[in-house]
PDB file of N, CA and C in Angstrom:
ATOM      1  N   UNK A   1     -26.238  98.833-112.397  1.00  0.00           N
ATOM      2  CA  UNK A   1     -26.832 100.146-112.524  1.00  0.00           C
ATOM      3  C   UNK A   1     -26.662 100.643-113.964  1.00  0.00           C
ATOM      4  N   UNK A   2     -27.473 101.417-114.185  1.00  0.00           N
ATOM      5  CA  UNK A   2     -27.460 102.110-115.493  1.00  0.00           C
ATOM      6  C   UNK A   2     -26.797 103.318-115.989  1.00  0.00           C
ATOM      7  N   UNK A   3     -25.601 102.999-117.257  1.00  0.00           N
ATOM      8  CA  UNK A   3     -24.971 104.189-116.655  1.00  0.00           C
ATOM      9  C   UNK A   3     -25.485 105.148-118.067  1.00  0.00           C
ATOM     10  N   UNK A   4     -25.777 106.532-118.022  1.00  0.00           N
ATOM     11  CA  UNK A   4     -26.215 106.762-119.076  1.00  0.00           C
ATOM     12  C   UNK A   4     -24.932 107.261-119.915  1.00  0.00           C
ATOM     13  N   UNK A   5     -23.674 107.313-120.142  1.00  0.00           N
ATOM     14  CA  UNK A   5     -22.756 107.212-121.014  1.00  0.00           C
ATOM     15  C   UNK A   5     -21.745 106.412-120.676  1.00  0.00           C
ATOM     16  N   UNK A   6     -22.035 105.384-121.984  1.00  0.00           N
ATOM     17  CA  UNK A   6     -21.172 104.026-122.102  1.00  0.00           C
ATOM     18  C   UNK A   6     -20.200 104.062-123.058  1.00  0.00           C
ATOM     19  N   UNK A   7     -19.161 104.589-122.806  1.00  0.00           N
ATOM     20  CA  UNK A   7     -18.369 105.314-124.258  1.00  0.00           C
ATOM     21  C   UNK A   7     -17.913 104.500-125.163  1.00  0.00           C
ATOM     22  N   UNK A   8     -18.089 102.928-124.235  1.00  0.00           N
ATOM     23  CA  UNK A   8     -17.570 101.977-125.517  1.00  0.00           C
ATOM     24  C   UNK A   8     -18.490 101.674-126.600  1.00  0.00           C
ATOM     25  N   UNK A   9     -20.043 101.764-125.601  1.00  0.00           N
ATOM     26  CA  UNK A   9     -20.826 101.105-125.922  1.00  0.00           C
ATOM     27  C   UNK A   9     -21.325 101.851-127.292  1.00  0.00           C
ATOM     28  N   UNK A  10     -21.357 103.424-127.086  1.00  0.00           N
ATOM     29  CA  UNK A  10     -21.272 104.665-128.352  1.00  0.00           C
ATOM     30  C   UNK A  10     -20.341 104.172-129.338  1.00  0.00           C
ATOM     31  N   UNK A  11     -19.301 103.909-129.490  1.00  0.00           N
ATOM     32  CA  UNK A  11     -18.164 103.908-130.212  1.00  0.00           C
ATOM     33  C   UNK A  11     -18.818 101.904-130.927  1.00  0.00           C
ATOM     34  N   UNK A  12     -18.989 101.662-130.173  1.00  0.00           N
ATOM     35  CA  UNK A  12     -19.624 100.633-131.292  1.00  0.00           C
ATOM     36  C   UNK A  12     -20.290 100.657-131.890  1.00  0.00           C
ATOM     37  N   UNK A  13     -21.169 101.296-131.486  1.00  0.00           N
ATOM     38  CA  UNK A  13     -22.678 101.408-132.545  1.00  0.00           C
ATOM     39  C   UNK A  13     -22.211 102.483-133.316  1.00  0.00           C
ATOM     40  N   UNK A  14     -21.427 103.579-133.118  1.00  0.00           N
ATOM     41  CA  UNK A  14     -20.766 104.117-134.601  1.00  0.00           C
ATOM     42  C   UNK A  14     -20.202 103.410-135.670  1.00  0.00           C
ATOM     43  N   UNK A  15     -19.158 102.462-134.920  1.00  0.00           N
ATOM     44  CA  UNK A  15     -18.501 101.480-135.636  1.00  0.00           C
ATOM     45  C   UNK A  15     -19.625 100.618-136.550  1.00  0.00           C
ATOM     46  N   UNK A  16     -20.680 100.303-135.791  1.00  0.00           N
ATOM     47  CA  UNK A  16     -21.386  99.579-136.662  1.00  0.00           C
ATOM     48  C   UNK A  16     -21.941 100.061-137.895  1.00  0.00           C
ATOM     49  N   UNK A  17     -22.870 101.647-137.878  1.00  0.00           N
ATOM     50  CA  UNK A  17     -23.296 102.129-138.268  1.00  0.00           C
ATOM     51  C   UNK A  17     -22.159 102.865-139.495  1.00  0.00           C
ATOM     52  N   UNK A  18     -21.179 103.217-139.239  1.00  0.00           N
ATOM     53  CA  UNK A  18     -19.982 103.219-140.268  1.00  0.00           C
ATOM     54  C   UNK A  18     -19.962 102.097-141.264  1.00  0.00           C
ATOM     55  N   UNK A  19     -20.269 101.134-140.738  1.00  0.00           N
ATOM     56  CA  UNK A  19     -20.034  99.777-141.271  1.00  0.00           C
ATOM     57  C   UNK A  19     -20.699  99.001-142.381  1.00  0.00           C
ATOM     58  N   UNK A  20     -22.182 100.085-141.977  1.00  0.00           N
ATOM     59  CA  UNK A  20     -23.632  99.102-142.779  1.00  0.00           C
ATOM     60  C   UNK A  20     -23.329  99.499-144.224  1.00  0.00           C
ATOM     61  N   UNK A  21     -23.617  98.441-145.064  1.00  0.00           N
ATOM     62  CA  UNK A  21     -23.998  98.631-146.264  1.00  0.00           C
ATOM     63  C   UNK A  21     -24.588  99.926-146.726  1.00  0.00           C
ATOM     64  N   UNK A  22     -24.006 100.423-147.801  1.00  0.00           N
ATOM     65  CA  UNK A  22     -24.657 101.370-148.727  1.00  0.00           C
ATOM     66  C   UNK A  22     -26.177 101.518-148.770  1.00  0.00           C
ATOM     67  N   UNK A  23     -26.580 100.599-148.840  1.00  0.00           N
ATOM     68  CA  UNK A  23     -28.178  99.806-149.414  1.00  0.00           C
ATOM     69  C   UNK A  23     -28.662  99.959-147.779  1.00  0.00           C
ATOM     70  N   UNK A  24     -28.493  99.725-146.880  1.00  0.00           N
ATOM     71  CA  UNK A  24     -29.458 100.347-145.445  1.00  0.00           C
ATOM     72  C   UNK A  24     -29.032 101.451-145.459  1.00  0.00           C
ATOM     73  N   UNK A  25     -28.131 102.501-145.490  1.00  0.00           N
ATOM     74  CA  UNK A  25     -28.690 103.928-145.770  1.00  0.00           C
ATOM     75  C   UNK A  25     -29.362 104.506-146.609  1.00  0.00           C
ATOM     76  N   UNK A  26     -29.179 104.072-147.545  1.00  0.00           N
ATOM     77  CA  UNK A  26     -30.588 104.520-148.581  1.00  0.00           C
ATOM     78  C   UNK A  26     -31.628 104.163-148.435  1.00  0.00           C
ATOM     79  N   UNK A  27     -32.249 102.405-147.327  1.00  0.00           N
ATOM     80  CA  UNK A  27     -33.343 102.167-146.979  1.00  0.00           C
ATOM     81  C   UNK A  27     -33.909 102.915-145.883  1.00  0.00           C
ATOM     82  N   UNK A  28     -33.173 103.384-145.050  1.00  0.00           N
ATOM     83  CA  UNK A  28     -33.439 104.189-144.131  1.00  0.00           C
ATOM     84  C   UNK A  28     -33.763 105.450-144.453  1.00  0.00           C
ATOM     85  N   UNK A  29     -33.194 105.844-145.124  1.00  0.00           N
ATOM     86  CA  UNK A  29     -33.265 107.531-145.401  1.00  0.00           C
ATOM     87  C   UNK A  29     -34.431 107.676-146.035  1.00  0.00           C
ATOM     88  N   UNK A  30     -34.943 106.272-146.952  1.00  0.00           N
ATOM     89  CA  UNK A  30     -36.330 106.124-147.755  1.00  0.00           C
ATOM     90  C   UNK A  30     -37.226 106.023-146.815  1.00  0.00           C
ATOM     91  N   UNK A  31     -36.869 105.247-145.580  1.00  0.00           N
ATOM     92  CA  UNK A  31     -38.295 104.952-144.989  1.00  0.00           C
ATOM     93  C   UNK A  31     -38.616 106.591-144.216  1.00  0.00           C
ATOM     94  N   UNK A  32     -37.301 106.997-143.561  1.00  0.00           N
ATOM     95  CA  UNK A  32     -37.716 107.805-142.726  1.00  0.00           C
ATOM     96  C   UNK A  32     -38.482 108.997-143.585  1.00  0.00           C
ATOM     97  N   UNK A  33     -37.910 109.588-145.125  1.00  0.00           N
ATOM     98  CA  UNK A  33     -38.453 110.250-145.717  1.00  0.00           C
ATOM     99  C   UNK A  33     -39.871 110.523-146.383  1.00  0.00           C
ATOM    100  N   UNK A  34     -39.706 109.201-146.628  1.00  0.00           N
ATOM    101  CA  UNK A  34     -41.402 108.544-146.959  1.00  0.00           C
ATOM    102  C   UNK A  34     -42.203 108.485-146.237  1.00  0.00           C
ATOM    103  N   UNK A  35     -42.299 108.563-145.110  1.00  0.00           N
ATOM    104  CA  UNK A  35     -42.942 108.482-143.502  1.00  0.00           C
ATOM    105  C   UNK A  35     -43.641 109.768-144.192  1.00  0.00           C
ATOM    106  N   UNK A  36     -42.811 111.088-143.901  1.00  0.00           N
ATOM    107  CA  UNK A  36     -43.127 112.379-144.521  1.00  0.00           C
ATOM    108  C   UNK A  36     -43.695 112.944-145.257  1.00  0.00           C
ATOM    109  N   UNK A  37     -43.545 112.004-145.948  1.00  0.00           N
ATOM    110  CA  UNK A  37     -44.264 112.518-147.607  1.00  0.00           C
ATOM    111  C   UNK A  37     -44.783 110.822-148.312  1.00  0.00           C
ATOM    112  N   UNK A  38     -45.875 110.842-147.658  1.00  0.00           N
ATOM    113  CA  UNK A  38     -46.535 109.437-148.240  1.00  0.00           C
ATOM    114  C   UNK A  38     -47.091 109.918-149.690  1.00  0.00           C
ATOM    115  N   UNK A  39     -46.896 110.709-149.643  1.00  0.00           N
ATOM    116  CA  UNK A  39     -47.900 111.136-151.527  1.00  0.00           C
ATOM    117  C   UNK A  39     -47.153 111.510-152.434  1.00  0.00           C
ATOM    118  N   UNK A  40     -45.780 111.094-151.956  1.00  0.00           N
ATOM    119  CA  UNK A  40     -44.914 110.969-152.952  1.00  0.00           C
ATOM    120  C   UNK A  40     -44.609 109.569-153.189  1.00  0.00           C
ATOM    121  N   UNK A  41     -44.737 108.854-154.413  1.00  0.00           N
ATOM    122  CA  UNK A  41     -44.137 107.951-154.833  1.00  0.00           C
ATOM    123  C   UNK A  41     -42.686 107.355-155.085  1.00  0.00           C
ATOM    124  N   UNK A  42     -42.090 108.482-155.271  1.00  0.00           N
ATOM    125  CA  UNK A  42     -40.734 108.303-155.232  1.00  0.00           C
ATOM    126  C   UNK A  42     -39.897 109.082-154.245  1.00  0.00           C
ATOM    127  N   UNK A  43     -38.610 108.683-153.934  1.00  0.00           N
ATOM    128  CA  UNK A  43     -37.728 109.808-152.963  1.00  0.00           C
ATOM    129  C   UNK A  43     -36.259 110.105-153.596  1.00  0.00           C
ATOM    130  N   UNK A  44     -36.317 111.313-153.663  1.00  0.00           N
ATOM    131  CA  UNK A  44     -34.824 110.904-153.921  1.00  0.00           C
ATOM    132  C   UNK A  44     -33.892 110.970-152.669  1.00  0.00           C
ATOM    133  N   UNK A  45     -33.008 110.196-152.656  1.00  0.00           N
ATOM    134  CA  UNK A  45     -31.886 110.446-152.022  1.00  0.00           C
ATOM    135  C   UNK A  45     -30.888 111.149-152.556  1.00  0.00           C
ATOM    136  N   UNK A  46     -30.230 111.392-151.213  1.00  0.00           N
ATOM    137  CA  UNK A  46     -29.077 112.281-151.107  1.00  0.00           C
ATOM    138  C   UNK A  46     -28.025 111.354-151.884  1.00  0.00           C
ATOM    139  N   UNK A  47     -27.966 109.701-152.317  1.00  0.00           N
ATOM    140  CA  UNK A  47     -27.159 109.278-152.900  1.00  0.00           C
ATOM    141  C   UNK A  47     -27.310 109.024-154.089  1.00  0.00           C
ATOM    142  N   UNK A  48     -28.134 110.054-154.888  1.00  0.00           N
ATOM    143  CA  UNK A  48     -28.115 110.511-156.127  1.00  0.00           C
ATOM    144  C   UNK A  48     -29.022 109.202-156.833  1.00  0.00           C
ATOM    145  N   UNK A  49     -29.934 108.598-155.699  1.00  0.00           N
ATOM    146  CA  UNK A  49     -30.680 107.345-156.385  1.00  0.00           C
ATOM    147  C   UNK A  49     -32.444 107.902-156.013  1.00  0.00           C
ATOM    148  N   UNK A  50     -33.185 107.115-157.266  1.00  0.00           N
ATOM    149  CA  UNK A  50     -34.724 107.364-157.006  1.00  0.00           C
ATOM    150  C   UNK A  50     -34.731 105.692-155.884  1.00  0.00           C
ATOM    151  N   UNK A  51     -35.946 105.890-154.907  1.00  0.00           N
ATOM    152  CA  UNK A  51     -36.524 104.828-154.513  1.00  0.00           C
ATOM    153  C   UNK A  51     -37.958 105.060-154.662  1.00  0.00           C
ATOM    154  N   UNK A  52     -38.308 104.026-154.555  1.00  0.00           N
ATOM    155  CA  UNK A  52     -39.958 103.615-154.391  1.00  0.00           C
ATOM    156  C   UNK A  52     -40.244 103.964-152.834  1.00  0.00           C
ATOM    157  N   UNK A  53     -41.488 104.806-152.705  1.00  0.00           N
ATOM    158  CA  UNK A  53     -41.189 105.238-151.332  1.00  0.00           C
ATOM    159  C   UNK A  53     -42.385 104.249-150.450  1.00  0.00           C
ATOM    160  N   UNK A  54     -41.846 103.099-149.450  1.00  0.00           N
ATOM    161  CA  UNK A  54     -43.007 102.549-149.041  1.00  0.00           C
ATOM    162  C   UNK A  54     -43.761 102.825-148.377  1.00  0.00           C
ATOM    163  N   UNK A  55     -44.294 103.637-148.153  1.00  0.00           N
ATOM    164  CA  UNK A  55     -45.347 104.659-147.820  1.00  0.00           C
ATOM    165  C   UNK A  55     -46.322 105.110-148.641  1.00  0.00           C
ATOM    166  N   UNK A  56     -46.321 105.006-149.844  1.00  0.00           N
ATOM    167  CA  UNK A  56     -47.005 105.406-150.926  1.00  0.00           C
ATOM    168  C   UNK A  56     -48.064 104.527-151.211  1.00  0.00           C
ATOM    169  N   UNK A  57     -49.269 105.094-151.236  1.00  0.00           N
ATOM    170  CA  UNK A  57     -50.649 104.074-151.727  1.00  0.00           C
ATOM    171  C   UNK A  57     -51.255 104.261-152.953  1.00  0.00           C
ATOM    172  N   UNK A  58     -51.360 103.246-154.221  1.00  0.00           N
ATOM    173  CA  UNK A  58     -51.983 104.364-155.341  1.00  0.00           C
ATOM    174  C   UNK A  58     -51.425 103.382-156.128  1.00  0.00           C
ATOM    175  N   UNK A  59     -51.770 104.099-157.657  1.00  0.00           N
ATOM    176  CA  UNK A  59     -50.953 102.958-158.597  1.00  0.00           C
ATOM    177  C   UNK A  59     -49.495 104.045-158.426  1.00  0.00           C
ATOM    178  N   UNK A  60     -49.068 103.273-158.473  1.00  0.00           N
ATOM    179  CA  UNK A  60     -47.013 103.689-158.602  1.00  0.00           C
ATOM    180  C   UNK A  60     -47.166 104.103-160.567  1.00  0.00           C
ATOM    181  N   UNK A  61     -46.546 105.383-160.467  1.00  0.00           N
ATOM    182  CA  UNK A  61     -45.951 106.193-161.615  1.00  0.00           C
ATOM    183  C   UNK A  61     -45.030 105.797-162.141  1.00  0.00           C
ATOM    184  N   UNK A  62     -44.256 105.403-163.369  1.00  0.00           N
ATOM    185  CA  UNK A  62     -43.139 105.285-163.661  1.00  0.00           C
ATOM    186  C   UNK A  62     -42.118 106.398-163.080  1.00  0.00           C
ATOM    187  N   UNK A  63     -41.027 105.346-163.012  1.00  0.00           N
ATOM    188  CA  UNK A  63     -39.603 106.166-162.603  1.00  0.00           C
ATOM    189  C   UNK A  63     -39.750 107.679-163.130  1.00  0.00           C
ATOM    190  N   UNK A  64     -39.512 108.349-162.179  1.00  0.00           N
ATOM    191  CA  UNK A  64     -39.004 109.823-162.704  1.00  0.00           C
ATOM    192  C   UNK A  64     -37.954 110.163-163.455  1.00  0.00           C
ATOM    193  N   UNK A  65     -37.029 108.983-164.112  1.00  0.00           N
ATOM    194  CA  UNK A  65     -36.573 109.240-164.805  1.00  0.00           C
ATOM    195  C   UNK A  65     -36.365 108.457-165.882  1.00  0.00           C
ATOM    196  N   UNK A  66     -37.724 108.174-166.319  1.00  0.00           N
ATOM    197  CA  UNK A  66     -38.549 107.156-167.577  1.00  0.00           C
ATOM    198  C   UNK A  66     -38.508 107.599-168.530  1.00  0.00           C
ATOM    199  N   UNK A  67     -38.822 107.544-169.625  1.00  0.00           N
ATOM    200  CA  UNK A  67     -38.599 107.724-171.034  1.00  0.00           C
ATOM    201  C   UNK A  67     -40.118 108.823-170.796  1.00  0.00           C
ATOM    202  N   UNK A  68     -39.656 109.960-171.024  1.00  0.00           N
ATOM    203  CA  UNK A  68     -40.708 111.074-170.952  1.00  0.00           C
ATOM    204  C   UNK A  68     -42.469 110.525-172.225  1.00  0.00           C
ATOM    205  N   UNK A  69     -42.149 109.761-172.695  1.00  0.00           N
ATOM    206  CA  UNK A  69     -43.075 109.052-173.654  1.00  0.00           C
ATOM    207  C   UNK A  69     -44.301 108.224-172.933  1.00  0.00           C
ATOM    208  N   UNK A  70     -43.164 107.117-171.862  1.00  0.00           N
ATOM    209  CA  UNK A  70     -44.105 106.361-170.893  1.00  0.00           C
ATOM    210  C   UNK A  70     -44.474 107.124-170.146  1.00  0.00           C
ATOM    211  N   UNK A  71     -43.557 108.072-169.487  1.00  0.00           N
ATOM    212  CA  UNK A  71     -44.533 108.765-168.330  1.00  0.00           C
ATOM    213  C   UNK A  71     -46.027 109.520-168.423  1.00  0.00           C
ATOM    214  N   UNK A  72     -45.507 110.139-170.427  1.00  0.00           N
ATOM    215  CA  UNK A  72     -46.845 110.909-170.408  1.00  0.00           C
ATOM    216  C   UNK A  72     -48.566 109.774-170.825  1.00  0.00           C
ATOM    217  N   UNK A  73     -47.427 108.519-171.039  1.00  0.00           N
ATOM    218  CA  UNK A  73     -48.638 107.505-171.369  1.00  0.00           C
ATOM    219  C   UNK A  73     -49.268 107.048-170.223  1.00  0.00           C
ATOM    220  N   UNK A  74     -48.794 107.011-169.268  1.00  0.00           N
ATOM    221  CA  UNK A  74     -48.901 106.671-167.715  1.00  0.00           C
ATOM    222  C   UNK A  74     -50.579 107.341-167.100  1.00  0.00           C
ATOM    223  N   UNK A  75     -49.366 108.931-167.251  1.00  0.00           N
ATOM    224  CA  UNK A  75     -50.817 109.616-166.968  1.00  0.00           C
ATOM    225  C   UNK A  75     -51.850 109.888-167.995  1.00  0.00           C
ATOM    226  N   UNK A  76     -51.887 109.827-168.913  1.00  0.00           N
ATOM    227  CA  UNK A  76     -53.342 109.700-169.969  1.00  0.00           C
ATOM    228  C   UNK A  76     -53.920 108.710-169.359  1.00  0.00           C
ATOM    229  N   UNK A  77     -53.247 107.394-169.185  1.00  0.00           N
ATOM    230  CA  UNK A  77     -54.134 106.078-168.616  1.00  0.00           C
ATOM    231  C   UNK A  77     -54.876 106.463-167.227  1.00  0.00           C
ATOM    232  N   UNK A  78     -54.171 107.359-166.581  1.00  0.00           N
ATOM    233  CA  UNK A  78     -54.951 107.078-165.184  1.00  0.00           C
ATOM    234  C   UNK A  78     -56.280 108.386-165.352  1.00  0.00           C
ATOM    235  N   UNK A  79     -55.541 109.841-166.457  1.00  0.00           N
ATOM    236  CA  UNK A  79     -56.701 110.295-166.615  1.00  0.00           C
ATOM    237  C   UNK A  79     -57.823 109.515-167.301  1.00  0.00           C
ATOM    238  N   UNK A  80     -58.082 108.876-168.113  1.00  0.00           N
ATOM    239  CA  UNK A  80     -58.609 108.149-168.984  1.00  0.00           C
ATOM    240  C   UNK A  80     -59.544 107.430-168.058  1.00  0.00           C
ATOM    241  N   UNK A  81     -58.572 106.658-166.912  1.00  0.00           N
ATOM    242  CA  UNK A  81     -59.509 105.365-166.001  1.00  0.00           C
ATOM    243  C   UNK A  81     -60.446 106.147-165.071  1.00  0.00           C
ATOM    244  N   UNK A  82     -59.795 107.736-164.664  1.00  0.00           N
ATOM    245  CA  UNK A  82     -60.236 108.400-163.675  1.00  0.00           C
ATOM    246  C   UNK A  82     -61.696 109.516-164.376  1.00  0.00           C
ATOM    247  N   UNK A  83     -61.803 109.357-165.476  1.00  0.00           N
ATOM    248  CA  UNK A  83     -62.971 110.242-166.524  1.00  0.00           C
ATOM    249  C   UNK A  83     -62.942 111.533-166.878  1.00  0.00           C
ATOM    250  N   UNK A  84     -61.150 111.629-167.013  1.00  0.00           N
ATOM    251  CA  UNK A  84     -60.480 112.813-167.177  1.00  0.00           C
ATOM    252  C   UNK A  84     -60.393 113.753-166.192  1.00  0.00           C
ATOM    253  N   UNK A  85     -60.206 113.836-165.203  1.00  0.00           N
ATOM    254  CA  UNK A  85     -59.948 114.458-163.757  1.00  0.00           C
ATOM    255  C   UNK A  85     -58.766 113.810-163.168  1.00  0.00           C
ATOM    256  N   UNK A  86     -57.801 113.564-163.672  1.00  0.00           N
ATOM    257  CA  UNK A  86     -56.921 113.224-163.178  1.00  0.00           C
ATOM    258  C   UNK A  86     -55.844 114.934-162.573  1.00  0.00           C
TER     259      UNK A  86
END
């Protein structure tokens, strides 16, 4: 039978989830965030890191925290490709 509280069974999957790598909470927190906000290219996390958000369709922007030089070269190019309506 099915029991609906398995207290060991809770306490493991905390344990596990305590357990995971650094790098699957930040993939997680990216995917679930990015889900949200697909028109954002980047996410930040709460662990003080940019990700690439995979959700995002488009050409990808340089890092948001790029040499303010490339970024503004970035977007001239896409205004430029786009016939200045960017």
């Amino acid at each position: 039978m099915f029991d609906a509280y398995d207290a060991h069974r809770e306490r493991e999957d905390a344990l596990a989830n305590e357990n995971a790598p650094m790098s699957e909470h930040v993939a997680e927190y990216t995917r679930n965030h990015g889900a949200l906000r697909p028109e954002a290219a980047w996410i930040s996390s709460p662990f003080d890191t940019w990700e690439a958000n995979p959700f995002f369709v488009g050409p990808r922007p340089p890092h948001p925290e790029s040499d303010p030089d490339e970024i503004d070269a970035w977007y001239d190019a896409q205004e430029a490709q786009a016939g200045g309506s960017v």
